[in-house]
PDB file of N, CA and C in Angstrom:
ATOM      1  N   UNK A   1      19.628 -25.766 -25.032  1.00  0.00           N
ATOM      2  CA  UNK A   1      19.692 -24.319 -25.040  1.00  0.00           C
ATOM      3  C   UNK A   1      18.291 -23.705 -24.922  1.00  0.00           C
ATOM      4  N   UNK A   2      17.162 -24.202 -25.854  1.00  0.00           N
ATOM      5  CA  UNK A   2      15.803 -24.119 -25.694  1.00  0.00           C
ATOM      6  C   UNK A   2      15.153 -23.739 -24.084  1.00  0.00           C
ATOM      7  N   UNK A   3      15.536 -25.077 -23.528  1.00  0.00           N
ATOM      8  CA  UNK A   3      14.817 -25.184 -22.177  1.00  0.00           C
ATOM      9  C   UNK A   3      15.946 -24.334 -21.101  1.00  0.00           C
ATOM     10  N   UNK A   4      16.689 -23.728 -21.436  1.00  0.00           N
ATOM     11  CA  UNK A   4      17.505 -23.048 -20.856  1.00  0.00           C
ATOM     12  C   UNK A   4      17.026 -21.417 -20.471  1.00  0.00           C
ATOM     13  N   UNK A   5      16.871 -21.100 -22.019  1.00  0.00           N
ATOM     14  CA  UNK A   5      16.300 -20.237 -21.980  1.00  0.00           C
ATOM     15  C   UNK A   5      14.603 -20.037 -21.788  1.00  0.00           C
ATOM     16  N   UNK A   6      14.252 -21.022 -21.747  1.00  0.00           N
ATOM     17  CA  UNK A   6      12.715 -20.865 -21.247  1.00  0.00           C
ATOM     18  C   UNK A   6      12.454 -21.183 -19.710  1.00  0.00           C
ATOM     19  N   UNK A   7      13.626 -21.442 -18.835  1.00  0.00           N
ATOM     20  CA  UNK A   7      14.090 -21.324 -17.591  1.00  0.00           C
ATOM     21  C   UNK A   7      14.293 -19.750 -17.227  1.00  0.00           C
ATOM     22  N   UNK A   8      14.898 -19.224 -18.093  1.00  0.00           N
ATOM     23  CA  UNK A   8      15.484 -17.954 -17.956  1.00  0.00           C
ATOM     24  C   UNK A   8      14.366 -17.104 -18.016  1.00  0.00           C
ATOM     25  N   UNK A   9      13.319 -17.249 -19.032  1.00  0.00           N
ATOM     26  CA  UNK A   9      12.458 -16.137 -18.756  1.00  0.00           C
ATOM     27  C   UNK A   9      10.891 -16.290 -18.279  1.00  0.00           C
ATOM     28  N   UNK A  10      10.601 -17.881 -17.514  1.00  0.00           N
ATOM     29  CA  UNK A  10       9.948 -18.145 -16.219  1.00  0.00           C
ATOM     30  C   UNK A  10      10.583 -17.433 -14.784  1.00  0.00           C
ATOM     31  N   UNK A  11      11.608 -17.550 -14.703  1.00  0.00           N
ATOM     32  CA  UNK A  11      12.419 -16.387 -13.624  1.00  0.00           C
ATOM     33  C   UNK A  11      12.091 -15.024 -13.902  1.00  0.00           C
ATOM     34  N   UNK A  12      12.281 -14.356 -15.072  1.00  0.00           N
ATOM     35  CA  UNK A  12      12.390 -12.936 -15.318  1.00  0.00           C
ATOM     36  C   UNK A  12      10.539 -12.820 -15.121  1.00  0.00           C
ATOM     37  N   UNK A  13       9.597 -13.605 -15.670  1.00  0.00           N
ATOM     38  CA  UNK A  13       8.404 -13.725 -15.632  1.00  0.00           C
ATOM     39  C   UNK A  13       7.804 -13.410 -14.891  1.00  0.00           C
ATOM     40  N   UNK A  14       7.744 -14.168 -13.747  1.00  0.00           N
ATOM     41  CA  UNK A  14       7.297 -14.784 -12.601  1.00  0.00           C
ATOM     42  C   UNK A  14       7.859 -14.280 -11.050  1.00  0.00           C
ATOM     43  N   UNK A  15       9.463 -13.915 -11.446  1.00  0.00           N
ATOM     44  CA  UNK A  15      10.197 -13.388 -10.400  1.00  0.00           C
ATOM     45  C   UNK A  15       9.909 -12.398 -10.554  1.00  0.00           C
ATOM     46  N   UNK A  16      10.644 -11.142 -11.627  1.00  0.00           N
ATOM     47  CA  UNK A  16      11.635 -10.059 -11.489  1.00  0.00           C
ATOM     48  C   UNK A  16      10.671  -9.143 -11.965  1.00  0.00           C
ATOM     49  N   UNK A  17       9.585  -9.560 -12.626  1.00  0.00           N
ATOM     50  CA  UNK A  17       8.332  -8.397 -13.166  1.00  0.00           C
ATOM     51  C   UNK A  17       7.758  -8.209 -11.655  1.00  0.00           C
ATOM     52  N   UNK A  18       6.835  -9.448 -11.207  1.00  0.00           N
ATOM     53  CA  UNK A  18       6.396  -8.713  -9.835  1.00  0.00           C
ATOM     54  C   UNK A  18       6.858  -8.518  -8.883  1.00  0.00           C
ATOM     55  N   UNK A  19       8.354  -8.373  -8.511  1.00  0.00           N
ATOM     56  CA  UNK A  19       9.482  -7.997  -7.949  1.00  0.00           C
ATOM     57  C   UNK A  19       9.309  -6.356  -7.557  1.00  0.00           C
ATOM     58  N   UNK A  20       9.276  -5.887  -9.280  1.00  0.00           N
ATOM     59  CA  UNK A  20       8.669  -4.465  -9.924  1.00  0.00           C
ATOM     60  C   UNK A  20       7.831  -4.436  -9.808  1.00  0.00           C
ATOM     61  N   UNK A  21       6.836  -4.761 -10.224  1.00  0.00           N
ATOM     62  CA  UNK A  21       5.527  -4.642  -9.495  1.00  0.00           C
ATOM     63  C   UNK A  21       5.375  -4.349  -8.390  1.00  0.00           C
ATOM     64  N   UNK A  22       5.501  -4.746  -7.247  1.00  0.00           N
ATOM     65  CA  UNK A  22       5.788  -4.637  -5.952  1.00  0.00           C
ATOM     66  C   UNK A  22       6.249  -3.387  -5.320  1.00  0.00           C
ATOM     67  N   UNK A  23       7.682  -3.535  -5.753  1.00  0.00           N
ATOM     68  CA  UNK A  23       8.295  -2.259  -5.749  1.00  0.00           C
ATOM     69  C   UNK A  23       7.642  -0.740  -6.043  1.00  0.00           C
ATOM     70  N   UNK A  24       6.771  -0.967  -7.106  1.00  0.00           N
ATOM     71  CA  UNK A  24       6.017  -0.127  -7.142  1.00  0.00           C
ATOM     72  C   UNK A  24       5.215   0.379  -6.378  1.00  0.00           C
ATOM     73  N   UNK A  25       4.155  -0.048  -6.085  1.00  0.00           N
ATOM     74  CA  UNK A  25       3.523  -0.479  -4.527  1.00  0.00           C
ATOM     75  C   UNK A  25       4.200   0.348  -3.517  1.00  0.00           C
ATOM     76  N   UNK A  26       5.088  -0.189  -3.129  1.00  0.00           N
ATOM     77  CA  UNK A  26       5.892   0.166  -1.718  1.00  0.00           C
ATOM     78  C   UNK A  26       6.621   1.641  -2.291  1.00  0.00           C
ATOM     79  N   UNK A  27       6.962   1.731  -3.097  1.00  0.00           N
ATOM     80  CA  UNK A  27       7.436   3.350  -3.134  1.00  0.00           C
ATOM     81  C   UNK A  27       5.890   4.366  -3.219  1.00  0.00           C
ATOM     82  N   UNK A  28       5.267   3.825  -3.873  1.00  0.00           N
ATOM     83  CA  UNK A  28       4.129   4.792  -3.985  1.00  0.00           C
ATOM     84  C   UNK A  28       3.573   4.891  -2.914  1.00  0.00           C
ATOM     85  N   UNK A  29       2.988   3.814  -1.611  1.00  0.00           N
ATOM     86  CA  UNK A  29       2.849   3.872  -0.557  1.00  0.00           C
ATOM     87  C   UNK A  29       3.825   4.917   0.402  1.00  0.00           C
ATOM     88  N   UNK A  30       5.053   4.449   0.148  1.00  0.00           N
ATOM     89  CA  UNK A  30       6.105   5.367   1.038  1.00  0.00           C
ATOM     90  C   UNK A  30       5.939   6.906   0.636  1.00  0.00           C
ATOM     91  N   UNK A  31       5.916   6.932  -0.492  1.00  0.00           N
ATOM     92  CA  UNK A  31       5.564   8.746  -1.272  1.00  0.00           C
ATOM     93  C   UNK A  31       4.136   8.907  -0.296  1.00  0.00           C
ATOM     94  N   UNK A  32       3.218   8.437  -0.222  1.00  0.00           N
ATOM     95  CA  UNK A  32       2.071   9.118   0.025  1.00  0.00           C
ATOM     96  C   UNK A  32       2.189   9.099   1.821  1.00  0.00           C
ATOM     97  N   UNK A  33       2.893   8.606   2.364  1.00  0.00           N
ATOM     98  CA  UNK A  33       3.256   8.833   3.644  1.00  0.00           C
ATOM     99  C   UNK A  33       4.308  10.640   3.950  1.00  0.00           C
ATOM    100  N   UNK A  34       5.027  10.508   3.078  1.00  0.00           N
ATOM    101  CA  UNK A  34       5.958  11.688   3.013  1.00  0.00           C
ATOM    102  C   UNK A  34       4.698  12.518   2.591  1.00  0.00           C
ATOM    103  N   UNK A  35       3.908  12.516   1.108  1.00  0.00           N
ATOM    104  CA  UNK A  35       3.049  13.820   1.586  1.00  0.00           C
ATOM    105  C   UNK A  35       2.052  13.745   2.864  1.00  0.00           C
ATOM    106  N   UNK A  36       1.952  12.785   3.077  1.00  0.00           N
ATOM    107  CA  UNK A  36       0.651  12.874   4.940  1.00  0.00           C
ATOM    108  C   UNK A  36       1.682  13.772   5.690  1.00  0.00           C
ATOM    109  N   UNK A  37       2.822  13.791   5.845  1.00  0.00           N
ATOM    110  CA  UNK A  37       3.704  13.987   6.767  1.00  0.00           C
ATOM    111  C   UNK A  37       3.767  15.484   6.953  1.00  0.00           C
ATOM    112  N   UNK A  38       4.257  15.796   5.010  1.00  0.00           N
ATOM    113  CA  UNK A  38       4.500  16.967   4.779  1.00  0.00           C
ATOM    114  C   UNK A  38       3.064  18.125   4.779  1.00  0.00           C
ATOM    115  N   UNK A  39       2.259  17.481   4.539  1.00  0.00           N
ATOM    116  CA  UNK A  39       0.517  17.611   4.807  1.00  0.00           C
ATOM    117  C   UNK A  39       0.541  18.357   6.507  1.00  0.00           C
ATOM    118  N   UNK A  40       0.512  17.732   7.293  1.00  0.00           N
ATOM    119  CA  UNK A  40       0.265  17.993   8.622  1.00  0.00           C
ATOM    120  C   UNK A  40       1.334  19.294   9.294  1.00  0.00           C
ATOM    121  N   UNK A  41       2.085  19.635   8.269  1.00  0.00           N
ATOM    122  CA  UNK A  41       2.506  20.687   8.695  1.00  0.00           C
ATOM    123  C   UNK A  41       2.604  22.076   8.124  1.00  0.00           C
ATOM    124  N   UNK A  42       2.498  21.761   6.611  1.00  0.00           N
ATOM    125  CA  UNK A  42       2.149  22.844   6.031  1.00  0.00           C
ATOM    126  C   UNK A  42       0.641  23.281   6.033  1.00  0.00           C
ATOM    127  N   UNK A  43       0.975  24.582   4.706  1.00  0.00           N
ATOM    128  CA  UNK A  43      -0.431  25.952   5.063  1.00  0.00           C
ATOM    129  C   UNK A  43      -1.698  24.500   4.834  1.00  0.00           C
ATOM    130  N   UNK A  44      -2.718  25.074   6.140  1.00  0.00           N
ATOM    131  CA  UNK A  44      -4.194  24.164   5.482  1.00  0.00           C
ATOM    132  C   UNK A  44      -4.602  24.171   4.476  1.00  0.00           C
ATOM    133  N   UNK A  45      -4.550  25.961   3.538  1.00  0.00           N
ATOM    134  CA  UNK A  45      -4.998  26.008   2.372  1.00  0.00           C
ATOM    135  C   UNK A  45      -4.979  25.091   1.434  1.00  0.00           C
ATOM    136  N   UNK A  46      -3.553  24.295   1.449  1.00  0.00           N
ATOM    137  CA  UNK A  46      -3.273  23.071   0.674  1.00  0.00           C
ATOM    138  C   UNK A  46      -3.867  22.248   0.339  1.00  0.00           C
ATOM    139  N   UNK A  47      -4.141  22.080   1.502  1.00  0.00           N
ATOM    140  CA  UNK A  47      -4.597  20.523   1.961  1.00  0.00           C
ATOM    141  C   UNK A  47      -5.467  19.878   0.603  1.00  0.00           C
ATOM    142  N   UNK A  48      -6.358  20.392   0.004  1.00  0.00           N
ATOM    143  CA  UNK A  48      -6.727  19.684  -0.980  1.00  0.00           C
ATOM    144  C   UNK A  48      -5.368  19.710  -1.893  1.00  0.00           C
ATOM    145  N   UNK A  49      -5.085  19.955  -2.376  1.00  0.00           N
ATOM    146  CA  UNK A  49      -3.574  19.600  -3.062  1.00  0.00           C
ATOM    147  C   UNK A  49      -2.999  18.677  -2.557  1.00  0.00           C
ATOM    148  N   UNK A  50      -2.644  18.411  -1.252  1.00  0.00           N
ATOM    149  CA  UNK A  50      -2.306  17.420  -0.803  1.00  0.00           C
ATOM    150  C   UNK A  50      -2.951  15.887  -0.810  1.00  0.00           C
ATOM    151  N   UNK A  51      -4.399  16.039  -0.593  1.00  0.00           N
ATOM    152  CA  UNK A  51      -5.099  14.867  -0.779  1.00  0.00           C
ATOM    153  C   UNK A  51      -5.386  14.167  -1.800  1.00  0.00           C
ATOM    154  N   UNK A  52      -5.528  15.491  -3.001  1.00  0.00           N
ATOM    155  CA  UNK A  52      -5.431  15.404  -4.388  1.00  0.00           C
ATOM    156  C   UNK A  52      -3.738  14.385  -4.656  1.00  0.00           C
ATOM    157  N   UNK A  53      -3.030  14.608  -4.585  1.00  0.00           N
ATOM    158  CA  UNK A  53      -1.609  13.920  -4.893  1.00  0.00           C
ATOM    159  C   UNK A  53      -1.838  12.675  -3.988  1.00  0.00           C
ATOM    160  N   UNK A  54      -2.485  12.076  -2.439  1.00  0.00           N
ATOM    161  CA  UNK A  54      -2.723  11.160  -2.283  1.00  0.00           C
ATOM    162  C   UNK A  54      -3.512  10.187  -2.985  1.00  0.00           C
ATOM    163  N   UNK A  55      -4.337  10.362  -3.391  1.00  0.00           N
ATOM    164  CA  UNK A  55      -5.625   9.969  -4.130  1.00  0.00           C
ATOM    165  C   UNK A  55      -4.904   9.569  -5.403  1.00  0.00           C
ATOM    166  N   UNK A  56      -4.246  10.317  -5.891  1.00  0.00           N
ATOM    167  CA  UNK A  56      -3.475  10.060  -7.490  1.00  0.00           C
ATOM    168  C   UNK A  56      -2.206   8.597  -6.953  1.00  0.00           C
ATOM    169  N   UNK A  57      -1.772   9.046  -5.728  1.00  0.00           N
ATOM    170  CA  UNK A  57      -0.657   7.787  -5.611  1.00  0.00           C
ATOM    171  C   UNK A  57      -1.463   6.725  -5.334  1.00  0.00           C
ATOM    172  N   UNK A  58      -2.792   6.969  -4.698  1.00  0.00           N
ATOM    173  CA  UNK A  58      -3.265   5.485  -3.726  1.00  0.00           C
ATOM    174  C   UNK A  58      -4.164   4.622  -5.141  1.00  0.00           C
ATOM    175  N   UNK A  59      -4.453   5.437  -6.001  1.00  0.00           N
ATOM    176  CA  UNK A  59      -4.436   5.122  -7.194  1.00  0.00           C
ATOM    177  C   UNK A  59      -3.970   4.435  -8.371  1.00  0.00           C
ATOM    178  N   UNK A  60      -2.370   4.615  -8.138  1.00  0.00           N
ATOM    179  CA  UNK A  60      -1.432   4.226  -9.121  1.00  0.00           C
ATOM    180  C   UNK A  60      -1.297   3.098  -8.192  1.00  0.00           C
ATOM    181  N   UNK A  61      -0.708   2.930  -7.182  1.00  0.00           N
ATOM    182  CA  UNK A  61      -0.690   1.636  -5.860  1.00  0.00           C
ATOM    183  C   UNK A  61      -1.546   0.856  -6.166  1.00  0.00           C
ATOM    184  N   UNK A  62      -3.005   1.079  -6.459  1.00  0.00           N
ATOM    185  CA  UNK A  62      -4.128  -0.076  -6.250  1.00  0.00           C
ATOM    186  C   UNK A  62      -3.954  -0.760  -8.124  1.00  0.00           C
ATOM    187  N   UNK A  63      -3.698  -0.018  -8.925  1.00  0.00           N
ATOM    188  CA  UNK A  63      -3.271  -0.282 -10.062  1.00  0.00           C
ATOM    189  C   UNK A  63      -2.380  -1.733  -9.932  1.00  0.00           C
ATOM    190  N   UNK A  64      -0.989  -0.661  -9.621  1.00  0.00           N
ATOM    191  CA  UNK A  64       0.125  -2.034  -9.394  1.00  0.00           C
ATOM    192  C   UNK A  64      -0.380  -3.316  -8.759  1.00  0.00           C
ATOM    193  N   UNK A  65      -1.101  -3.113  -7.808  1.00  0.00           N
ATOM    194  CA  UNK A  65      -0.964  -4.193  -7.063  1.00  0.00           C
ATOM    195  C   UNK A  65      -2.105  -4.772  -7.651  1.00  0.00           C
ATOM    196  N   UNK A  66      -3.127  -4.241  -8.214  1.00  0.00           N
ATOM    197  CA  UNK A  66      -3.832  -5.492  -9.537  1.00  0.00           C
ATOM    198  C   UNK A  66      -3.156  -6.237 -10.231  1.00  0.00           C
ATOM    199  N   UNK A  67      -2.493  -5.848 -10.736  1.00  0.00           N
ATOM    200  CA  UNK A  67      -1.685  -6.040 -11.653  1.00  0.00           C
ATOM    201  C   UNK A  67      -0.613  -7.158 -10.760  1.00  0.00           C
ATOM    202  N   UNK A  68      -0.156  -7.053 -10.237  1.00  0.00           N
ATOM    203  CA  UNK A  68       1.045  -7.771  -9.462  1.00  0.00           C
ATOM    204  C   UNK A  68       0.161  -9.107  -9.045  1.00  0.00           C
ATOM    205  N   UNK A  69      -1.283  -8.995  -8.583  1.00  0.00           N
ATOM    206  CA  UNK A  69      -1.943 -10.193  -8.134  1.00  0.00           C
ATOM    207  C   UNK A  69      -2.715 -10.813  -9.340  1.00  0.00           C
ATOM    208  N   UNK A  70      -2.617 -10.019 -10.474  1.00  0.00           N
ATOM    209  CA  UNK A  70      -3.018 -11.358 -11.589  1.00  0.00           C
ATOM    210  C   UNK A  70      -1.629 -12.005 -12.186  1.00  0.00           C
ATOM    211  N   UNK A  71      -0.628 -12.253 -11.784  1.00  0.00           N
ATOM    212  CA  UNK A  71       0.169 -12.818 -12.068  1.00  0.00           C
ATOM    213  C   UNK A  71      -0.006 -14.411 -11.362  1.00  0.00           C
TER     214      UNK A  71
END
Protein backbone atom coordinates (compact mmCIF):
# COMPACT_ATOMS: atom_id res chain seq x y z
CA UNK A 1 0.00 0.00 0.00
CA UNK A 2 3.14 2.19 0.98
CA UNK A 3 4.79 1.96 -2.44
CA UNK A 4 1.48 2.41 -3.99
CA UNK A 5 0.93 5.39 -2.77
CA UNK A 6 4.35 6.77 -3.20
CA UNK A 7 3.69 5.82 -6.95
CA UNK A 8 0.70 7.93 -6.71
CA UNK A 9 2.24 11.03 -5.66
CA UNK A 10 5.61 10.76 -7.98
CA UNK A 11 2.78 11.06 -10.77
CA UNK A 12 0.86 13.93 -9.09
CA UNK A 13 4.62 15.35 -8.44
CA UNK A 14 6.34 15.17 -11.36
CA UNK A 15 3.30 14.92 -13.80
CA UNK A 16 0.25 16.94 -12.84
CA UNK A 17 2.04 20.02 -10.90
CA UNK A 18 4.09 20.91 -14.05
CA UNK A 19 1.23 19.98 -16.19
CA UNK A 20 -0.09 23.32 -14.16
CA UNK A 21 2.69 24.84 -14.32
CA UNK A 22 2.72 24.86 -17.88
CA UNK A 23 -0.64 25.57 -18.29
CA UNK A 24 0.06 28.52 -16.71
CA UNK A 25 2.54 29.65 -19.11
CA UNK A 26 0.40 29.07 -22.11
CA UNK A 27 -2.69 30.89 -20.83
CA UNK A 28 -0.72 33.82 -19.71
CA UNK A 29 1.10 33.87 -23.01
CA UNK A 30 -2.33 33.49 -24.88
CA UNK A 31 -3.83 36.54 -22.54
CA UNK A 32 -0.98 38.75 -23.54
CA UNK A 33 -1.57 38.04 -27.24
CA UNK A 34 -5.41 39.02 -26.84
CA UNK A 35 -4.18 42.30 -25.18
CA UNK A 36 -1.41 42.90 -28.32
CA UNK A 37 -4.45 42.32 -30.40
CA UNK A 38 -6.84 44.34 -28.49
CA UNK A 39 -3.81 46.99 -28.18
CA UNK A 40 -3.52 47.61 -31.96
CA UNK A 41 -6.84 48.72 -32.23
CA UNK A 42 -7.87 50.62 -29.54
CA UNK A 43 -7.40 54.58 -28.37
CA UNK A 44 -3.24 55.06 -28.47
CA UNK A 45 -3.76 56.92 -25.30
CA UNK A 46 -3.79 53.44 -23.75
CA UNK A 47 -1.23 52.03 -24.92
CA UNK A 48 0.80 52.32 -21.81
CA UNK A 49 -1.97 50.49 -20.00
CA UNK A 50 -1.73 48.07 -22.35
CA UNK A 51 1.99 47.38 -22.14
CA UNK A 52 1.73 47.85 -18.51
CA UNK A 53 -0.76 44.56 -18.33
CA UNK A 54 1.83 42.91 -20.83
CA UNK A 55 4.78 43.35 -18.75
CA UNK A 56 2.67 42.15 -15.58
CA UNK A 57 1.63 38.82 -17.69
CA UNK A 58 5.19 38.32 -19.34
CA UNK A 59 6.12 38.48 -15.79
CA UNK A 60 3.91 36.05 -14.12
CA UNK A 61 4.89 33.60 -17.43
CA UNK A 62 8.68 33.95 -16.75
CA UNK A 63 7.79 33.15 -13.02
CA UNK A 64 5.89 29.91 -13.97
CA UNK A 65 8.12 28.75 -16.20
CA UNK A 66 11.05 29.05 -13.49
CA UNK A 67 9.37 27.36 -11.56
CA UNK A 68 8.14 24.55 -13.97
CA UNK A 69 12.04 24.13 -15.04
CA UNK A 70 13.32 23.55 -11.51
CA UNK A 71 11.36 20.62 -11.30
Amino acid sequence: MNASNNSIKTVYDDRLVARGQLDTVMRLTMRNEVIVSKAMTDDPKKAAFHVAEVEAGKAEASKGWTEYMAI
